[in-house]
PDB file of N, CA and C in Angstrom:
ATOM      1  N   UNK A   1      -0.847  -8.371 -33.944  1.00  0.00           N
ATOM      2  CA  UNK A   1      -0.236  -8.014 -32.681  1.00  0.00           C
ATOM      3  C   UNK A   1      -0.132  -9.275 -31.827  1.00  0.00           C
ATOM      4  N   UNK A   2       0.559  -9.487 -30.911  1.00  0.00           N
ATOM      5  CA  UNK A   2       1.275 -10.672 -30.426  1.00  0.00           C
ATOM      6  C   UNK A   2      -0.087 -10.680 -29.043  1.00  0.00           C
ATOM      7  N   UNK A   3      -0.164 -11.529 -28.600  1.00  0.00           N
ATOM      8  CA  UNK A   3      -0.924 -11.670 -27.721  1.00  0.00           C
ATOM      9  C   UNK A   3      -0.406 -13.116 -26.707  1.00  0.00           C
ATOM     10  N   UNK A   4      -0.865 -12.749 -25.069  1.00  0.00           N
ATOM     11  CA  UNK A   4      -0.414 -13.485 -23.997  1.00  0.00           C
ATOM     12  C   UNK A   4      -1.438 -13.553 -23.460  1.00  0.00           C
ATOM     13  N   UNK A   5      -1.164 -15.224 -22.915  1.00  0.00           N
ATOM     14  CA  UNK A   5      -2.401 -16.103 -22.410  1.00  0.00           C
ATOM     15  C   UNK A   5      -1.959 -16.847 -21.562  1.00  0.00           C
ATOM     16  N   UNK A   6      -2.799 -17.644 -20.690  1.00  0.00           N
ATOM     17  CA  UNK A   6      -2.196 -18.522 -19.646  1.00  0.00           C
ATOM     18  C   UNK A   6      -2.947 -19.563 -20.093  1.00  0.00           C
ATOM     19  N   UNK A   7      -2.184 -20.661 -20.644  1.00  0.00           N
ATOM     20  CA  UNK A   7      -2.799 -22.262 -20.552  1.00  0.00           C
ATOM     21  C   UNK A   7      -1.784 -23.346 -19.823  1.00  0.00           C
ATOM     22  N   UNK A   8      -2.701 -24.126 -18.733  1.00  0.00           N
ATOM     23  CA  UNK A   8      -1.920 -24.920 -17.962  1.00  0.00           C
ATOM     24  C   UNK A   8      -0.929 -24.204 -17.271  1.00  0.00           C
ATOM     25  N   UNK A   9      -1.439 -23.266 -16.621  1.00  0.00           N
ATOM     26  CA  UNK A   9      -0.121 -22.767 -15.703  1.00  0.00           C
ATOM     27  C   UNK A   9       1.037 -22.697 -16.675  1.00  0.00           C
ATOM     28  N   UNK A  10       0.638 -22.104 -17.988  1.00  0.00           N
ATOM     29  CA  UNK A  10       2.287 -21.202 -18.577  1.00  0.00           C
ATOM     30  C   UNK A  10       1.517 -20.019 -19.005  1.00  0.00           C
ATOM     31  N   UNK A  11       2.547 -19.239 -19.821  1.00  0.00           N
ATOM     32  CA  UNK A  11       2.297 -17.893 -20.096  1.00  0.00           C
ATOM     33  C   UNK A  11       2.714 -18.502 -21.715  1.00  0.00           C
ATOM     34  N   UNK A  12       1.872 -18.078 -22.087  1.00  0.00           N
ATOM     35  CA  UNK A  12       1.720 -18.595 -24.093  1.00  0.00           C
ATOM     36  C   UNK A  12       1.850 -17.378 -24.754  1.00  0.00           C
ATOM     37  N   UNK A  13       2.784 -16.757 -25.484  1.00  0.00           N
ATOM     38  CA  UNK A  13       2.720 -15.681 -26.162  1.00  0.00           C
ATOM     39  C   UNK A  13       2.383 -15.831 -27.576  1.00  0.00           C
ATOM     40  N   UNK A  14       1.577 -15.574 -28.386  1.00  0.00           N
ATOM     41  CA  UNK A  14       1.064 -15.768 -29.968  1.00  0.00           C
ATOM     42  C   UNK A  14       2.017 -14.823 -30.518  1.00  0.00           C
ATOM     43  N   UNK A  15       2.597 -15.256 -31.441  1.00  0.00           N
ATOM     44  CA  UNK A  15       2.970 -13.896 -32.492  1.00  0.00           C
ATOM     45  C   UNK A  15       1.843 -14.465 -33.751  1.00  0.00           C
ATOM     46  N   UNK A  16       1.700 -13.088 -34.356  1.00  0.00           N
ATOM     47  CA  UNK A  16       1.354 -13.174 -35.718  1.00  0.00           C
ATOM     48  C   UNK A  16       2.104 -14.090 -36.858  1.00  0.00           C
ATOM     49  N   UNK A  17       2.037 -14.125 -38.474  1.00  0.00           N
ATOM     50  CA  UNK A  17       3.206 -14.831 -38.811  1.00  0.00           C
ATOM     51  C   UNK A  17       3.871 -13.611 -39.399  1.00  0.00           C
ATOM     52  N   UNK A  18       3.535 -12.566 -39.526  1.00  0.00           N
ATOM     53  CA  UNK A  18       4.385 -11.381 -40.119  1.00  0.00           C
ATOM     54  C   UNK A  18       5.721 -11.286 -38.766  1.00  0.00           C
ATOM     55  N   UNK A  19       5.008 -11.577 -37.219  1.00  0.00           N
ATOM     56  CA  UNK A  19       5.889 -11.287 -36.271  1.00  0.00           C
ATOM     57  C   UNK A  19       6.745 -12.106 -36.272  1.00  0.00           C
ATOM     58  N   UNK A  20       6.348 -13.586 -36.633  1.00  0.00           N
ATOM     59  CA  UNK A  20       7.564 -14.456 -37.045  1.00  0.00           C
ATOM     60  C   UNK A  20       8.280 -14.347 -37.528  1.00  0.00           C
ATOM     61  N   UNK A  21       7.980 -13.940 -38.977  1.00  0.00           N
ATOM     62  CA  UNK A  21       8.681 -13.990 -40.091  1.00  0.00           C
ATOM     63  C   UNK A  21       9.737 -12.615 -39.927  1.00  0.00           C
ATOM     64  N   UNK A  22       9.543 -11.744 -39.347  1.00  0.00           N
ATOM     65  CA  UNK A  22      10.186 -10.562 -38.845  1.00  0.00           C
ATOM     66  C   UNK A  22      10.643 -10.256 -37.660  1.00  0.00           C
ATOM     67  N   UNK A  23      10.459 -11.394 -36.663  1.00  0.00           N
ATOM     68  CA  UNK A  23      10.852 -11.865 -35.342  1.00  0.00           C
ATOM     69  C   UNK A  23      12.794 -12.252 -35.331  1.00  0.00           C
ATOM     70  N   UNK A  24      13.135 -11.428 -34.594  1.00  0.00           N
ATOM     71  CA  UNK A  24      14.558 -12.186 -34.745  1.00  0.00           C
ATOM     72  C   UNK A  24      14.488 -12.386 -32.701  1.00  0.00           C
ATOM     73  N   UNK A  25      15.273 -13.462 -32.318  1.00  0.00           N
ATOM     74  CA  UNK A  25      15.097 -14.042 -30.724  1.00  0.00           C
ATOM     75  C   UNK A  25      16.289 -14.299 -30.446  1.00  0.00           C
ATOM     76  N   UNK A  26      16.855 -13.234 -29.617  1.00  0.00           N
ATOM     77  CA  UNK A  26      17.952 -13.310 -29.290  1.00  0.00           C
ATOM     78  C   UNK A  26      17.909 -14.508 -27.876  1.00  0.00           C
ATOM     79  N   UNK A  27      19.193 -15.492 -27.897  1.00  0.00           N
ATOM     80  CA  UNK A  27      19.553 -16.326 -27.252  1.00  0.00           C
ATOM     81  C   UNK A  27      20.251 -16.318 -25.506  1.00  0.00           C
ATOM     82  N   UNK A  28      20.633 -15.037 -25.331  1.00  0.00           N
ATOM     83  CA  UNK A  28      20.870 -14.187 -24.573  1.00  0.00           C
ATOM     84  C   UNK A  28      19.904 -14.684 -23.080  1.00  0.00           C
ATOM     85  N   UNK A  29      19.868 -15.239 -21.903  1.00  0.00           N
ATOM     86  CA  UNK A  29      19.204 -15.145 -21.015  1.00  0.00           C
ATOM     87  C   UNK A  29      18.761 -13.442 -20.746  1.00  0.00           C
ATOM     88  N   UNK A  30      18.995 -12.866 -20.651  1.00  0.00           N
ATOM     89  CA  UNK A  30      19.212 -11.325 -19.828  1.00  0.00           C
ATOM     90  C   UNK A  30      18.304 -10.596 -20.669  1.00  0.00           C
ATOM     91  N   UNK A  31      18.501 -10.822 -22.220  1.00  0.00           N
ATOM     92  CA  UNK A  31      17.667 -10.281 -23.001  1.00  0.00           C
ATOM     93  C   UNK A  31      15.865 -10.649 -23.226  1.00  0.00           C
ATOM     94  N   UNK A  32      14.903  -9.448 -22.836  1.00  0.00           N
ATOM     95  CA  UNK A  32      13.543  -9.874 -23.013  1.00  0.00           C
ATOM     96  C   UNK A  32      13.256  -9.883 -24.411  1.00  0.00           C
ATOM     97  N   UNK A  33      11.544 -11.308 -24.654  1.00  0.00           N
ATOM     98  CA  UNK A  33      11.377 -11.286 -25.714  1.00  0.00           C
ATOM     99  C   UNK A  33      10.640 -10.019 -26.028  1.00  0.00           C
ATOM    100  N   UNK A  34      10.324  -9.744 -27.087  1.00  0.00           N
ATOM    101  CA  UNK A  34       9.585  -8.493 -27.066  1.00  0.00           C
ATOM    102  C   UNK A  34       9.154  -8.619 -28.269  1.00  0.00           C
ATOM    103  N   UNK A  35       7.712  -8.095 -28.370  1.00  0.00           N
ATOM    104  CA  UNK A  35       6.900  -7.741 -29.816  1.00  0.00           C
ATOM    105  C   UNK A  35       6.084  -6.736 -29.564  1.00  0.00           C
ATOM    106  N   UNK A  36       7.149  -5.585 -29.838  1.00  0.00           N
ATOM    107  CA  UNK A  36       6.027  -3.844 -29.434  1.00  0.00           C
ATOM    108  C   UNK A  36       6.124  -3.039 -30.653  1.00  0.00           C
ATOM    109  N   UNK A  37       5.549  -2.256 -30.611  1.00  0.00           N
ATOM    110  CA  UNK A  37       5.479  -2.016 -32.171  1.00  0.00           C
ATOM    111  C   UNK A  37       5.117  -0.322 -31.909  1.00  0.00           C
ATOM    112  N   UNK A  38       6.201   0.690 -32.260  1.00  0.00           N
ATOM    113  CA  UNK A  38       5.959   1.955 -32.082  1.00  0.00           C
ATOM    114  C   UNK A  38       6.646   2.902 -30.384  1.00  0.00           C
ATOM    115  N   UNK A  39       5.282   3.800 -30.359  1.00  0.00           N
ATOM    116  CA  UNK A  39       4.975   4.248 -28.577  1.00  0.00           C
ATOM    117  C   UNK A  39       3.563   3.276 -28.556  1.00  0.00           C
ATOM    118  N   UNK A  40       3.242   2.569 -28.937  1.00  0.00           N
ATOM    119  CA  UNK A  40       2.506   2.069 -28.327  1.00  0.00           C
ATOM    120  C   UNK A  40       2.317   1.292 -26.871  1.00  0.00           C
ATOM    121  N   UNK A  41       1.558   1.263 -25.626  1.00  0.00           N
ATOM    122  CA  UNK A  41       1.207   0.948 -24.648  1.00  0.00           C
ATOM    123  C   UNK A  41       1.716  -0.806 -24.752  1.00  0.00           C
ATOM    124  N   UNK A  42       1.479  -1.123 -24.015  1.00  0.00           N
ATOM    125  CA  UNK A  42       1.875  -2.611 -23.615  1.00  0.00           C
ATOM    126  C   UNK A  42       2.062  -2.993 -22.140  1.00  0.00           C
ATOM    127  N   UNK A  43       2.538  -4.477 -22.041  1.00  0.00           N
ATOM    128  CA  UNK A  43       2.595  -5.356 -20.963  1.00  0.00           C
ATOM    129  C   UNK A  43       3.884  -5.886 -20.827  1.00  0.00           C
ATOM    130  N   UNK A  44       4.187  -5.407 -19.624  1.00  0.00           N
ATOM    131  CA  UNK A  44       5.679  -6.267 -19.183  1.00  0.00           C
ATOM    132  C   UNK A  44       5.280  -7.188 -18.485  1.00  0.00           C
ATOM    133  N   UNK A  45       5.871  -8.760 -18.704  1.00  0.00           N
ATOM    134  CA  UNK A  45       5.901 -10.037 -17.529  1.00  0.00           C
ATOM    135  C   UNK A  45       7.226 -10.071 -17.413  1.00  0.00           C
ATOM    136  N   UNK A  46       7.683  -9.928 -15.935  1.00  0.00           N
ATOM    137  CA  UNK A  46       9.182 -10.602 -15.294  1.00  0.00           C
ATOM    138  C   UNK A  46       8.680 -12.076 -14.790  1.00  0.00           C
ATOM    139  N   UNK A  47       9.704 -12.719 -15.368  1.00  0.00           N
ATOM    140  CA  UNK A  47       9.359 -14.822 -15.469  1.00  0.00           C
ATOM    141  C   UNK A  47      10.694 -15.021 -14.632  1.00  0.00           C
ATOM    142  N   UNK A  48      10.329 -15.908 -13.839  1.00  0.00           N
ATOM    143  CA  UNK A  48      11.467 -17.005 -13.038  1.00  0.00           C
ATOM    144  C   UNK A  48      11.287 -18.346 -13.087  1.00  0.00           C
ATOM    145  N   UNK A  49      12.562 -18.782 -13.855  1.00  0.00           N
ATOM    146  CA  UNK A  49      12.769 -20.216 -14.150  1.00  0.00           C
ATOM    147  C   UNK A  49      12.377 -20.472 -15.292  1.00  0.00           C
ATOM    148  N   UNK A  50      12.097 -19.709 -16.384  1.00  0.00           N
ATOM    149  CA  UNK A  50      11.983 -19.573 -17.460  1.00  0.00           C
ATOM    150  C   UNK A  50      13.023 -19.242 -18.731  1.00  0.00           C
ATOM    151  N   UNK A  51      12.898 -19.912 -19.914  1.00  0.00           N
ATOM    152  CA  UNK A  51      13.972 -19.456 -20.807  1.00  0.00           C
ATOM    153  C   UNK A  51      14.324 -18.108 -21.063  1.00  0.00           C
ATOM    154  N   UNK A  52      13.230 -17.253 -21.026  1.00  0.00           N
ATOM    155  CA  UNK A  52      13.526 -15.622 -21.278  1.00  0.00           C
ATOM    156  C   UNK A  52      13.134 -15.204 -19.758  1.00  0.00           C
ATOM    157  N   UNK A  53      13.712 -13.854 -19.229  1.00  0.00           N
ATOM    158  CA  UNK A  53      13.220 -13.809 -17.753  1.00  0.00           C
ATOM    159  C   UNK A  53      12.153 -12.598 -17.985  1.00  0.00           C
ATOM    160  N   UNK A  54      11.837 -12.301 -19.362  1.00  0.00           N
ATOM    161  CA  UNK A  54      11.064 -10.860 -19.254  1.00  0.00           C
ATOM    162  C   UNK A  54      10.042 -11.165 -21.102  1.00  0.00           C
ATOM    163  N   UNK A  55       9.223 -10.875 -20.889  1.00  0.00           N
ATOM    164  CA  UNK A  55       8.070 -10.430 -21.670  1.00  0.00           C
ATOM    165  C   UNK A  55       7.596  -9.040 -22.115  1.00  0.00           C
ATOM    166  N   UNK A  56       8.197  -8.571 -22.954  1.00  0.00           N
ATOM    167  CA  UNK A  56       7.433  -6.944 -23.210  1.00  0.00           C
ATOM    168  C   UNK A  56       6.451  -7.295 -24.508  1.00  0.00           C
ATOM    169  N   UNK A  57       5.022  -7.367 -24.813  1.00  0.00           N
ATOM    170  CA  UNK A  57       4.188  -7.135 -25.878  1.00  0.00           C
ATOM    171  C   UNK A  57       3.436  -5.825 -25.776  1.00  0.00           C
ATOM    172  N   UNK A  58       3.287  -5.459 -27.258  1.00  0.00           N
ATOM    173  CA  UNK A  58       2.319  -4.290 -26.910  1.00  0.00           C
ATOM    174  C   UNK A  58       0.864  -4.962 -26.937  1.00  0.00           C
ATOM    175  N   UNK A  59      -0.256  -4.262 -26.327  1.00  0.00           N
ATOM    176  CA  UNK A  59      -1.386  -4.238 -26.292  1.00  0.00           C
ATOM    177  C   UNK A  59      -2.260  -2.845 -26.583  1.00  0.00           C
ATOM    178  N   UNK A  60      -3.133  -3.316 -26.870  1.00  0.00           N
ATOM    179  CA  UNK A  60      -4.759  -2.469 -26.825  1.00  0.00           C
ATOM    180  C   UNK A  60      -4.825  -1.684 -25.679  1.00  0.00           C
ATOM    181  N   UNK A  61      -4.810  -2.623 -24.955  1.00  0.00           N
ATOM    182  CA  UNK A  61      -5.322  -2.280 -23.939  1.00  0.00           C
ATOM    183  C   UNK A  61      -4.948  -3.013 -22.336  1.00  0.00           C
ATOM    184  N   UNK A  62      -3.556  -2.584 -22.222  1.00  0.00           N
ATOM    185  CA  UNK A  62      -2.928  -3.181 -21.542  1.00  0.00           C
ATOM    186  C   UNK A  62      -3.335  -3.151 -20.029  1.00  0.00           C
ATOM    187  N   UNK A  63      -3.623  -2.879 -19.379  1.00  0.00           N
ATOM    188  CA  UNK A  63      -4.544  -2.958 -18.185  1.00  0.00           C
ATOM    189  C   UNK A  63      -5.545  -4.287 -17.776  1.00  0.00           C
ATOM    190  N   UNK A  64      -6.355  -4.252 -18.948  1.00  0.00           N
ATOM    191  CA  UNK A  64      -7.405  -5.270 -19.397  1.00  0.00           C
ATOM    192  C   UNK A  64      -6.329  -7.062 -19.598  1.00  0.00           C
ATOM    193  N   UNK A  65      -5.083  -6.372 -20.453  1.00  0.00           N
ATOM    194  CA  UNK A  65      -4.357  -7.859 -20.481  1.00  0.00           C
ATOM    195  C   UNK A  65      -4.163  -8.281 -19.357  1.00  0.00           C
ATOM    196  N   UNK A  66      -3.402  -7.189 -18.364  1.00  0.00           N
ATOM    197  CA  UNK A  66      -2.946  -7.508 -16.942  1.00  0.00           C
ATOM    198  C   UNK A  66      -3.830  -8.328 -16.126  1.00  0.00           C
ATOM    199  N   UNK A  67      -4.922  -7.549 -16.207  1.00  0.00           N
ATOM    200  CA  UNK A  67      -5.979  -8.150 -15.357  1.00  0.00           C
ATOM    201  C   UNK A  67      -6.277  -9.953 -15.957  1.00  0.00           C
ATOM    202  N   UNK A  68      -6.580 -10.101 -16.832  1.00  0.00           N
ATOM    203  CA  UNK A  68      -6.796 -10.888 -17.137  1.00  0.00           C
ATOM    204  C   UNK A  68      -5.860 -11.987 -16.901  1.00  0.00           C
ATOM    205  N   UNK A  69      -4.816 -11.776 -17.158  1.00  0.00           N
ATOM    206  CA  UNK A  69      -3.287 -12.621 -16.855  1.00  0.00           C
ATOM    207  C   UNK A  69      -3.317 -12.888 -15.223  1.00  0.00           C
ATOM    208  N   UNK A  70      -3.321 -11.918 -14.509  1.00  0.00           N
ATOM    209  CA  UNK A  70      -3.815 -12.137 -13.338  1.00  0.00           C
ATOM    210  C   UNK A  70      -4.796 -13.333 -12.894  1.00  0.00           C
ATOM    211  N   UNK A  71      -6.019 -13.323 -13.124  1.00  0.00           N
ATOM    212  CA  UNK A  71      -7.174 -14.035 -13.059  1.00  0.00           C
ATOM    213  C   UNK A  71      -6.590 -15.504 -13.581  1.00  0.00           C
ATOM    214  N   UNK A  72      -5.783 -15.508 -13.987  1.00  0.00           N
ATOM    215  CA  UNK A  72      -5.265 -16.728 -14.204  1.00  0.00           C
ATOM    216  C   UNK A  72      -3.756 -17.341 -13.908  1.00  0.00           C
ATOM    217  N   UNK A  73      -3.889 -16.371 -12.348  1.00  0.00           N
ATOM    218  CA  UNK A  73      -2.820 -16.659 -11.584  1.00  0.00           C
ATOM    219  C   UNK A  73      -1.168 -16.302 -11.804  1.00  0.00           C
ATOM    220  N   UNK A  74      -0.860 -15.362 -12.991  1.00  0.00           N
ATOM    221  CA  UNK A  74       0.423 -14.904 -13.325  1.00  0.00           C
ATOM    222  C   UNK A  74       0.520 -13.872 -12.219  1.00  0.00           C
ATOM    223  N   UNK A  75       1.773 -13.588 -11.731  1.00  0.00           N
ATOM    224  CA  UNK A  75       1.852 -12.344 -10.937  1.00  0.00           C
ATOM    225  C   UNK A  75       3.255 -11.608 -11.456  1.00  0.00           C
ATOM    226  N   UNK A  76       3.423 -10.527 -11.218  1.00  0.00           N
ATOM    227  CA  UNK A  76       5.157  -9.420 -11.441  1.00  0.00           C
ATOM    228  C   UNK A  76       4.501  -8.809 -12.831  1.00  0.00           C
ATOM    229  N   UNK A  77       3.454  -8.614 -13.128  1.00  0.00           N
ATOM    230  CA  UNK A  77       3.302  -8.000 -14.298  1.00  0.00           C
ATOM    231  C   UNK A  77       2.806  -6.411 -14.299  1.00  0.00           C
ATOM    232  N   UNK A  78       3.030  -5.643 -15.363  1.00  0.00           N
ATOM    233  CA  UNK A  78       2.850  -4.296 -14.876  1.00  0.00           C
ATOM    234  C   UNK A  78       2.722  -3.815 -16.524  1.00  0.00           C
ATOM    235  N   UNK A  79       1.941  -3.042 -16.821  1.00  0.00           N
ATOM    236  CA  UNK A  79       0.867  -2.118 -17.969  1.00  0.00           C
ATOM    237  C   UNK A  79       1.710  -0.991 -18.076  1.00  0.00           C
ATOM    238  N   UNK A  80       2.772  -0.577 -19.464  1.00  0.00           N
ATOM    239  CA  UNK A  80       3.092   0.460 -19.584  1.00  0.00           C
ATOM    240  C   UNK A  80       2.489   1.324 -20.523  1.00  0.00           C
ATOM    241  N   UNK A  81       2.841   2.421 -20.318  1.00  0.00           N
ATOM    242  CA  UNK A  81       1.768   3.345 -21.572  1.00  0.00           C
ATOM    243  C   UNK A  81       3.123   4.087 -22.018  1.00  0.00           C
TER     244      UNK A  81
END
């Protein structure tokens, strides 16, 4: 599962290499990246001044990501179930 982190004041998204390898990234400004998998719960980030303007991953425990992303100064983010 793809996971988001903040190092140096960015937002770092991990994919797996299955998510790579099965990752297609559309070029599209308008279009978010996304690695969700199902109904599963997840995390939206809206980004400004960034190559993609939106972030959808799923999580565990998306609340817990938020917060955490937070604590390290990201803000516009919001936990869907």
């Amino acid at each position: 599962m793809a996971a988001l982190a903040i190092e140096n004041d960015r937002l770092v998204v991990r994919l797996s290499v299955l998510e790579h390898i099965g990752g297609t990234v559309f070029e599209a400004p308008s279009a978010p990246l996304a690695a969700v998998y199902g109904r599963r719960p997840g995390v939206v980030a809206d980004l400004e001044g960034a190559r993609w303007t939106r972030f959808v991953v799923s999580a565990d425990d998306p609340d817990a990501v938020v917060a955490e992303l937070e604590r390290g100064g990201l803000r516009r983010l919001s936990a869907s179930s």
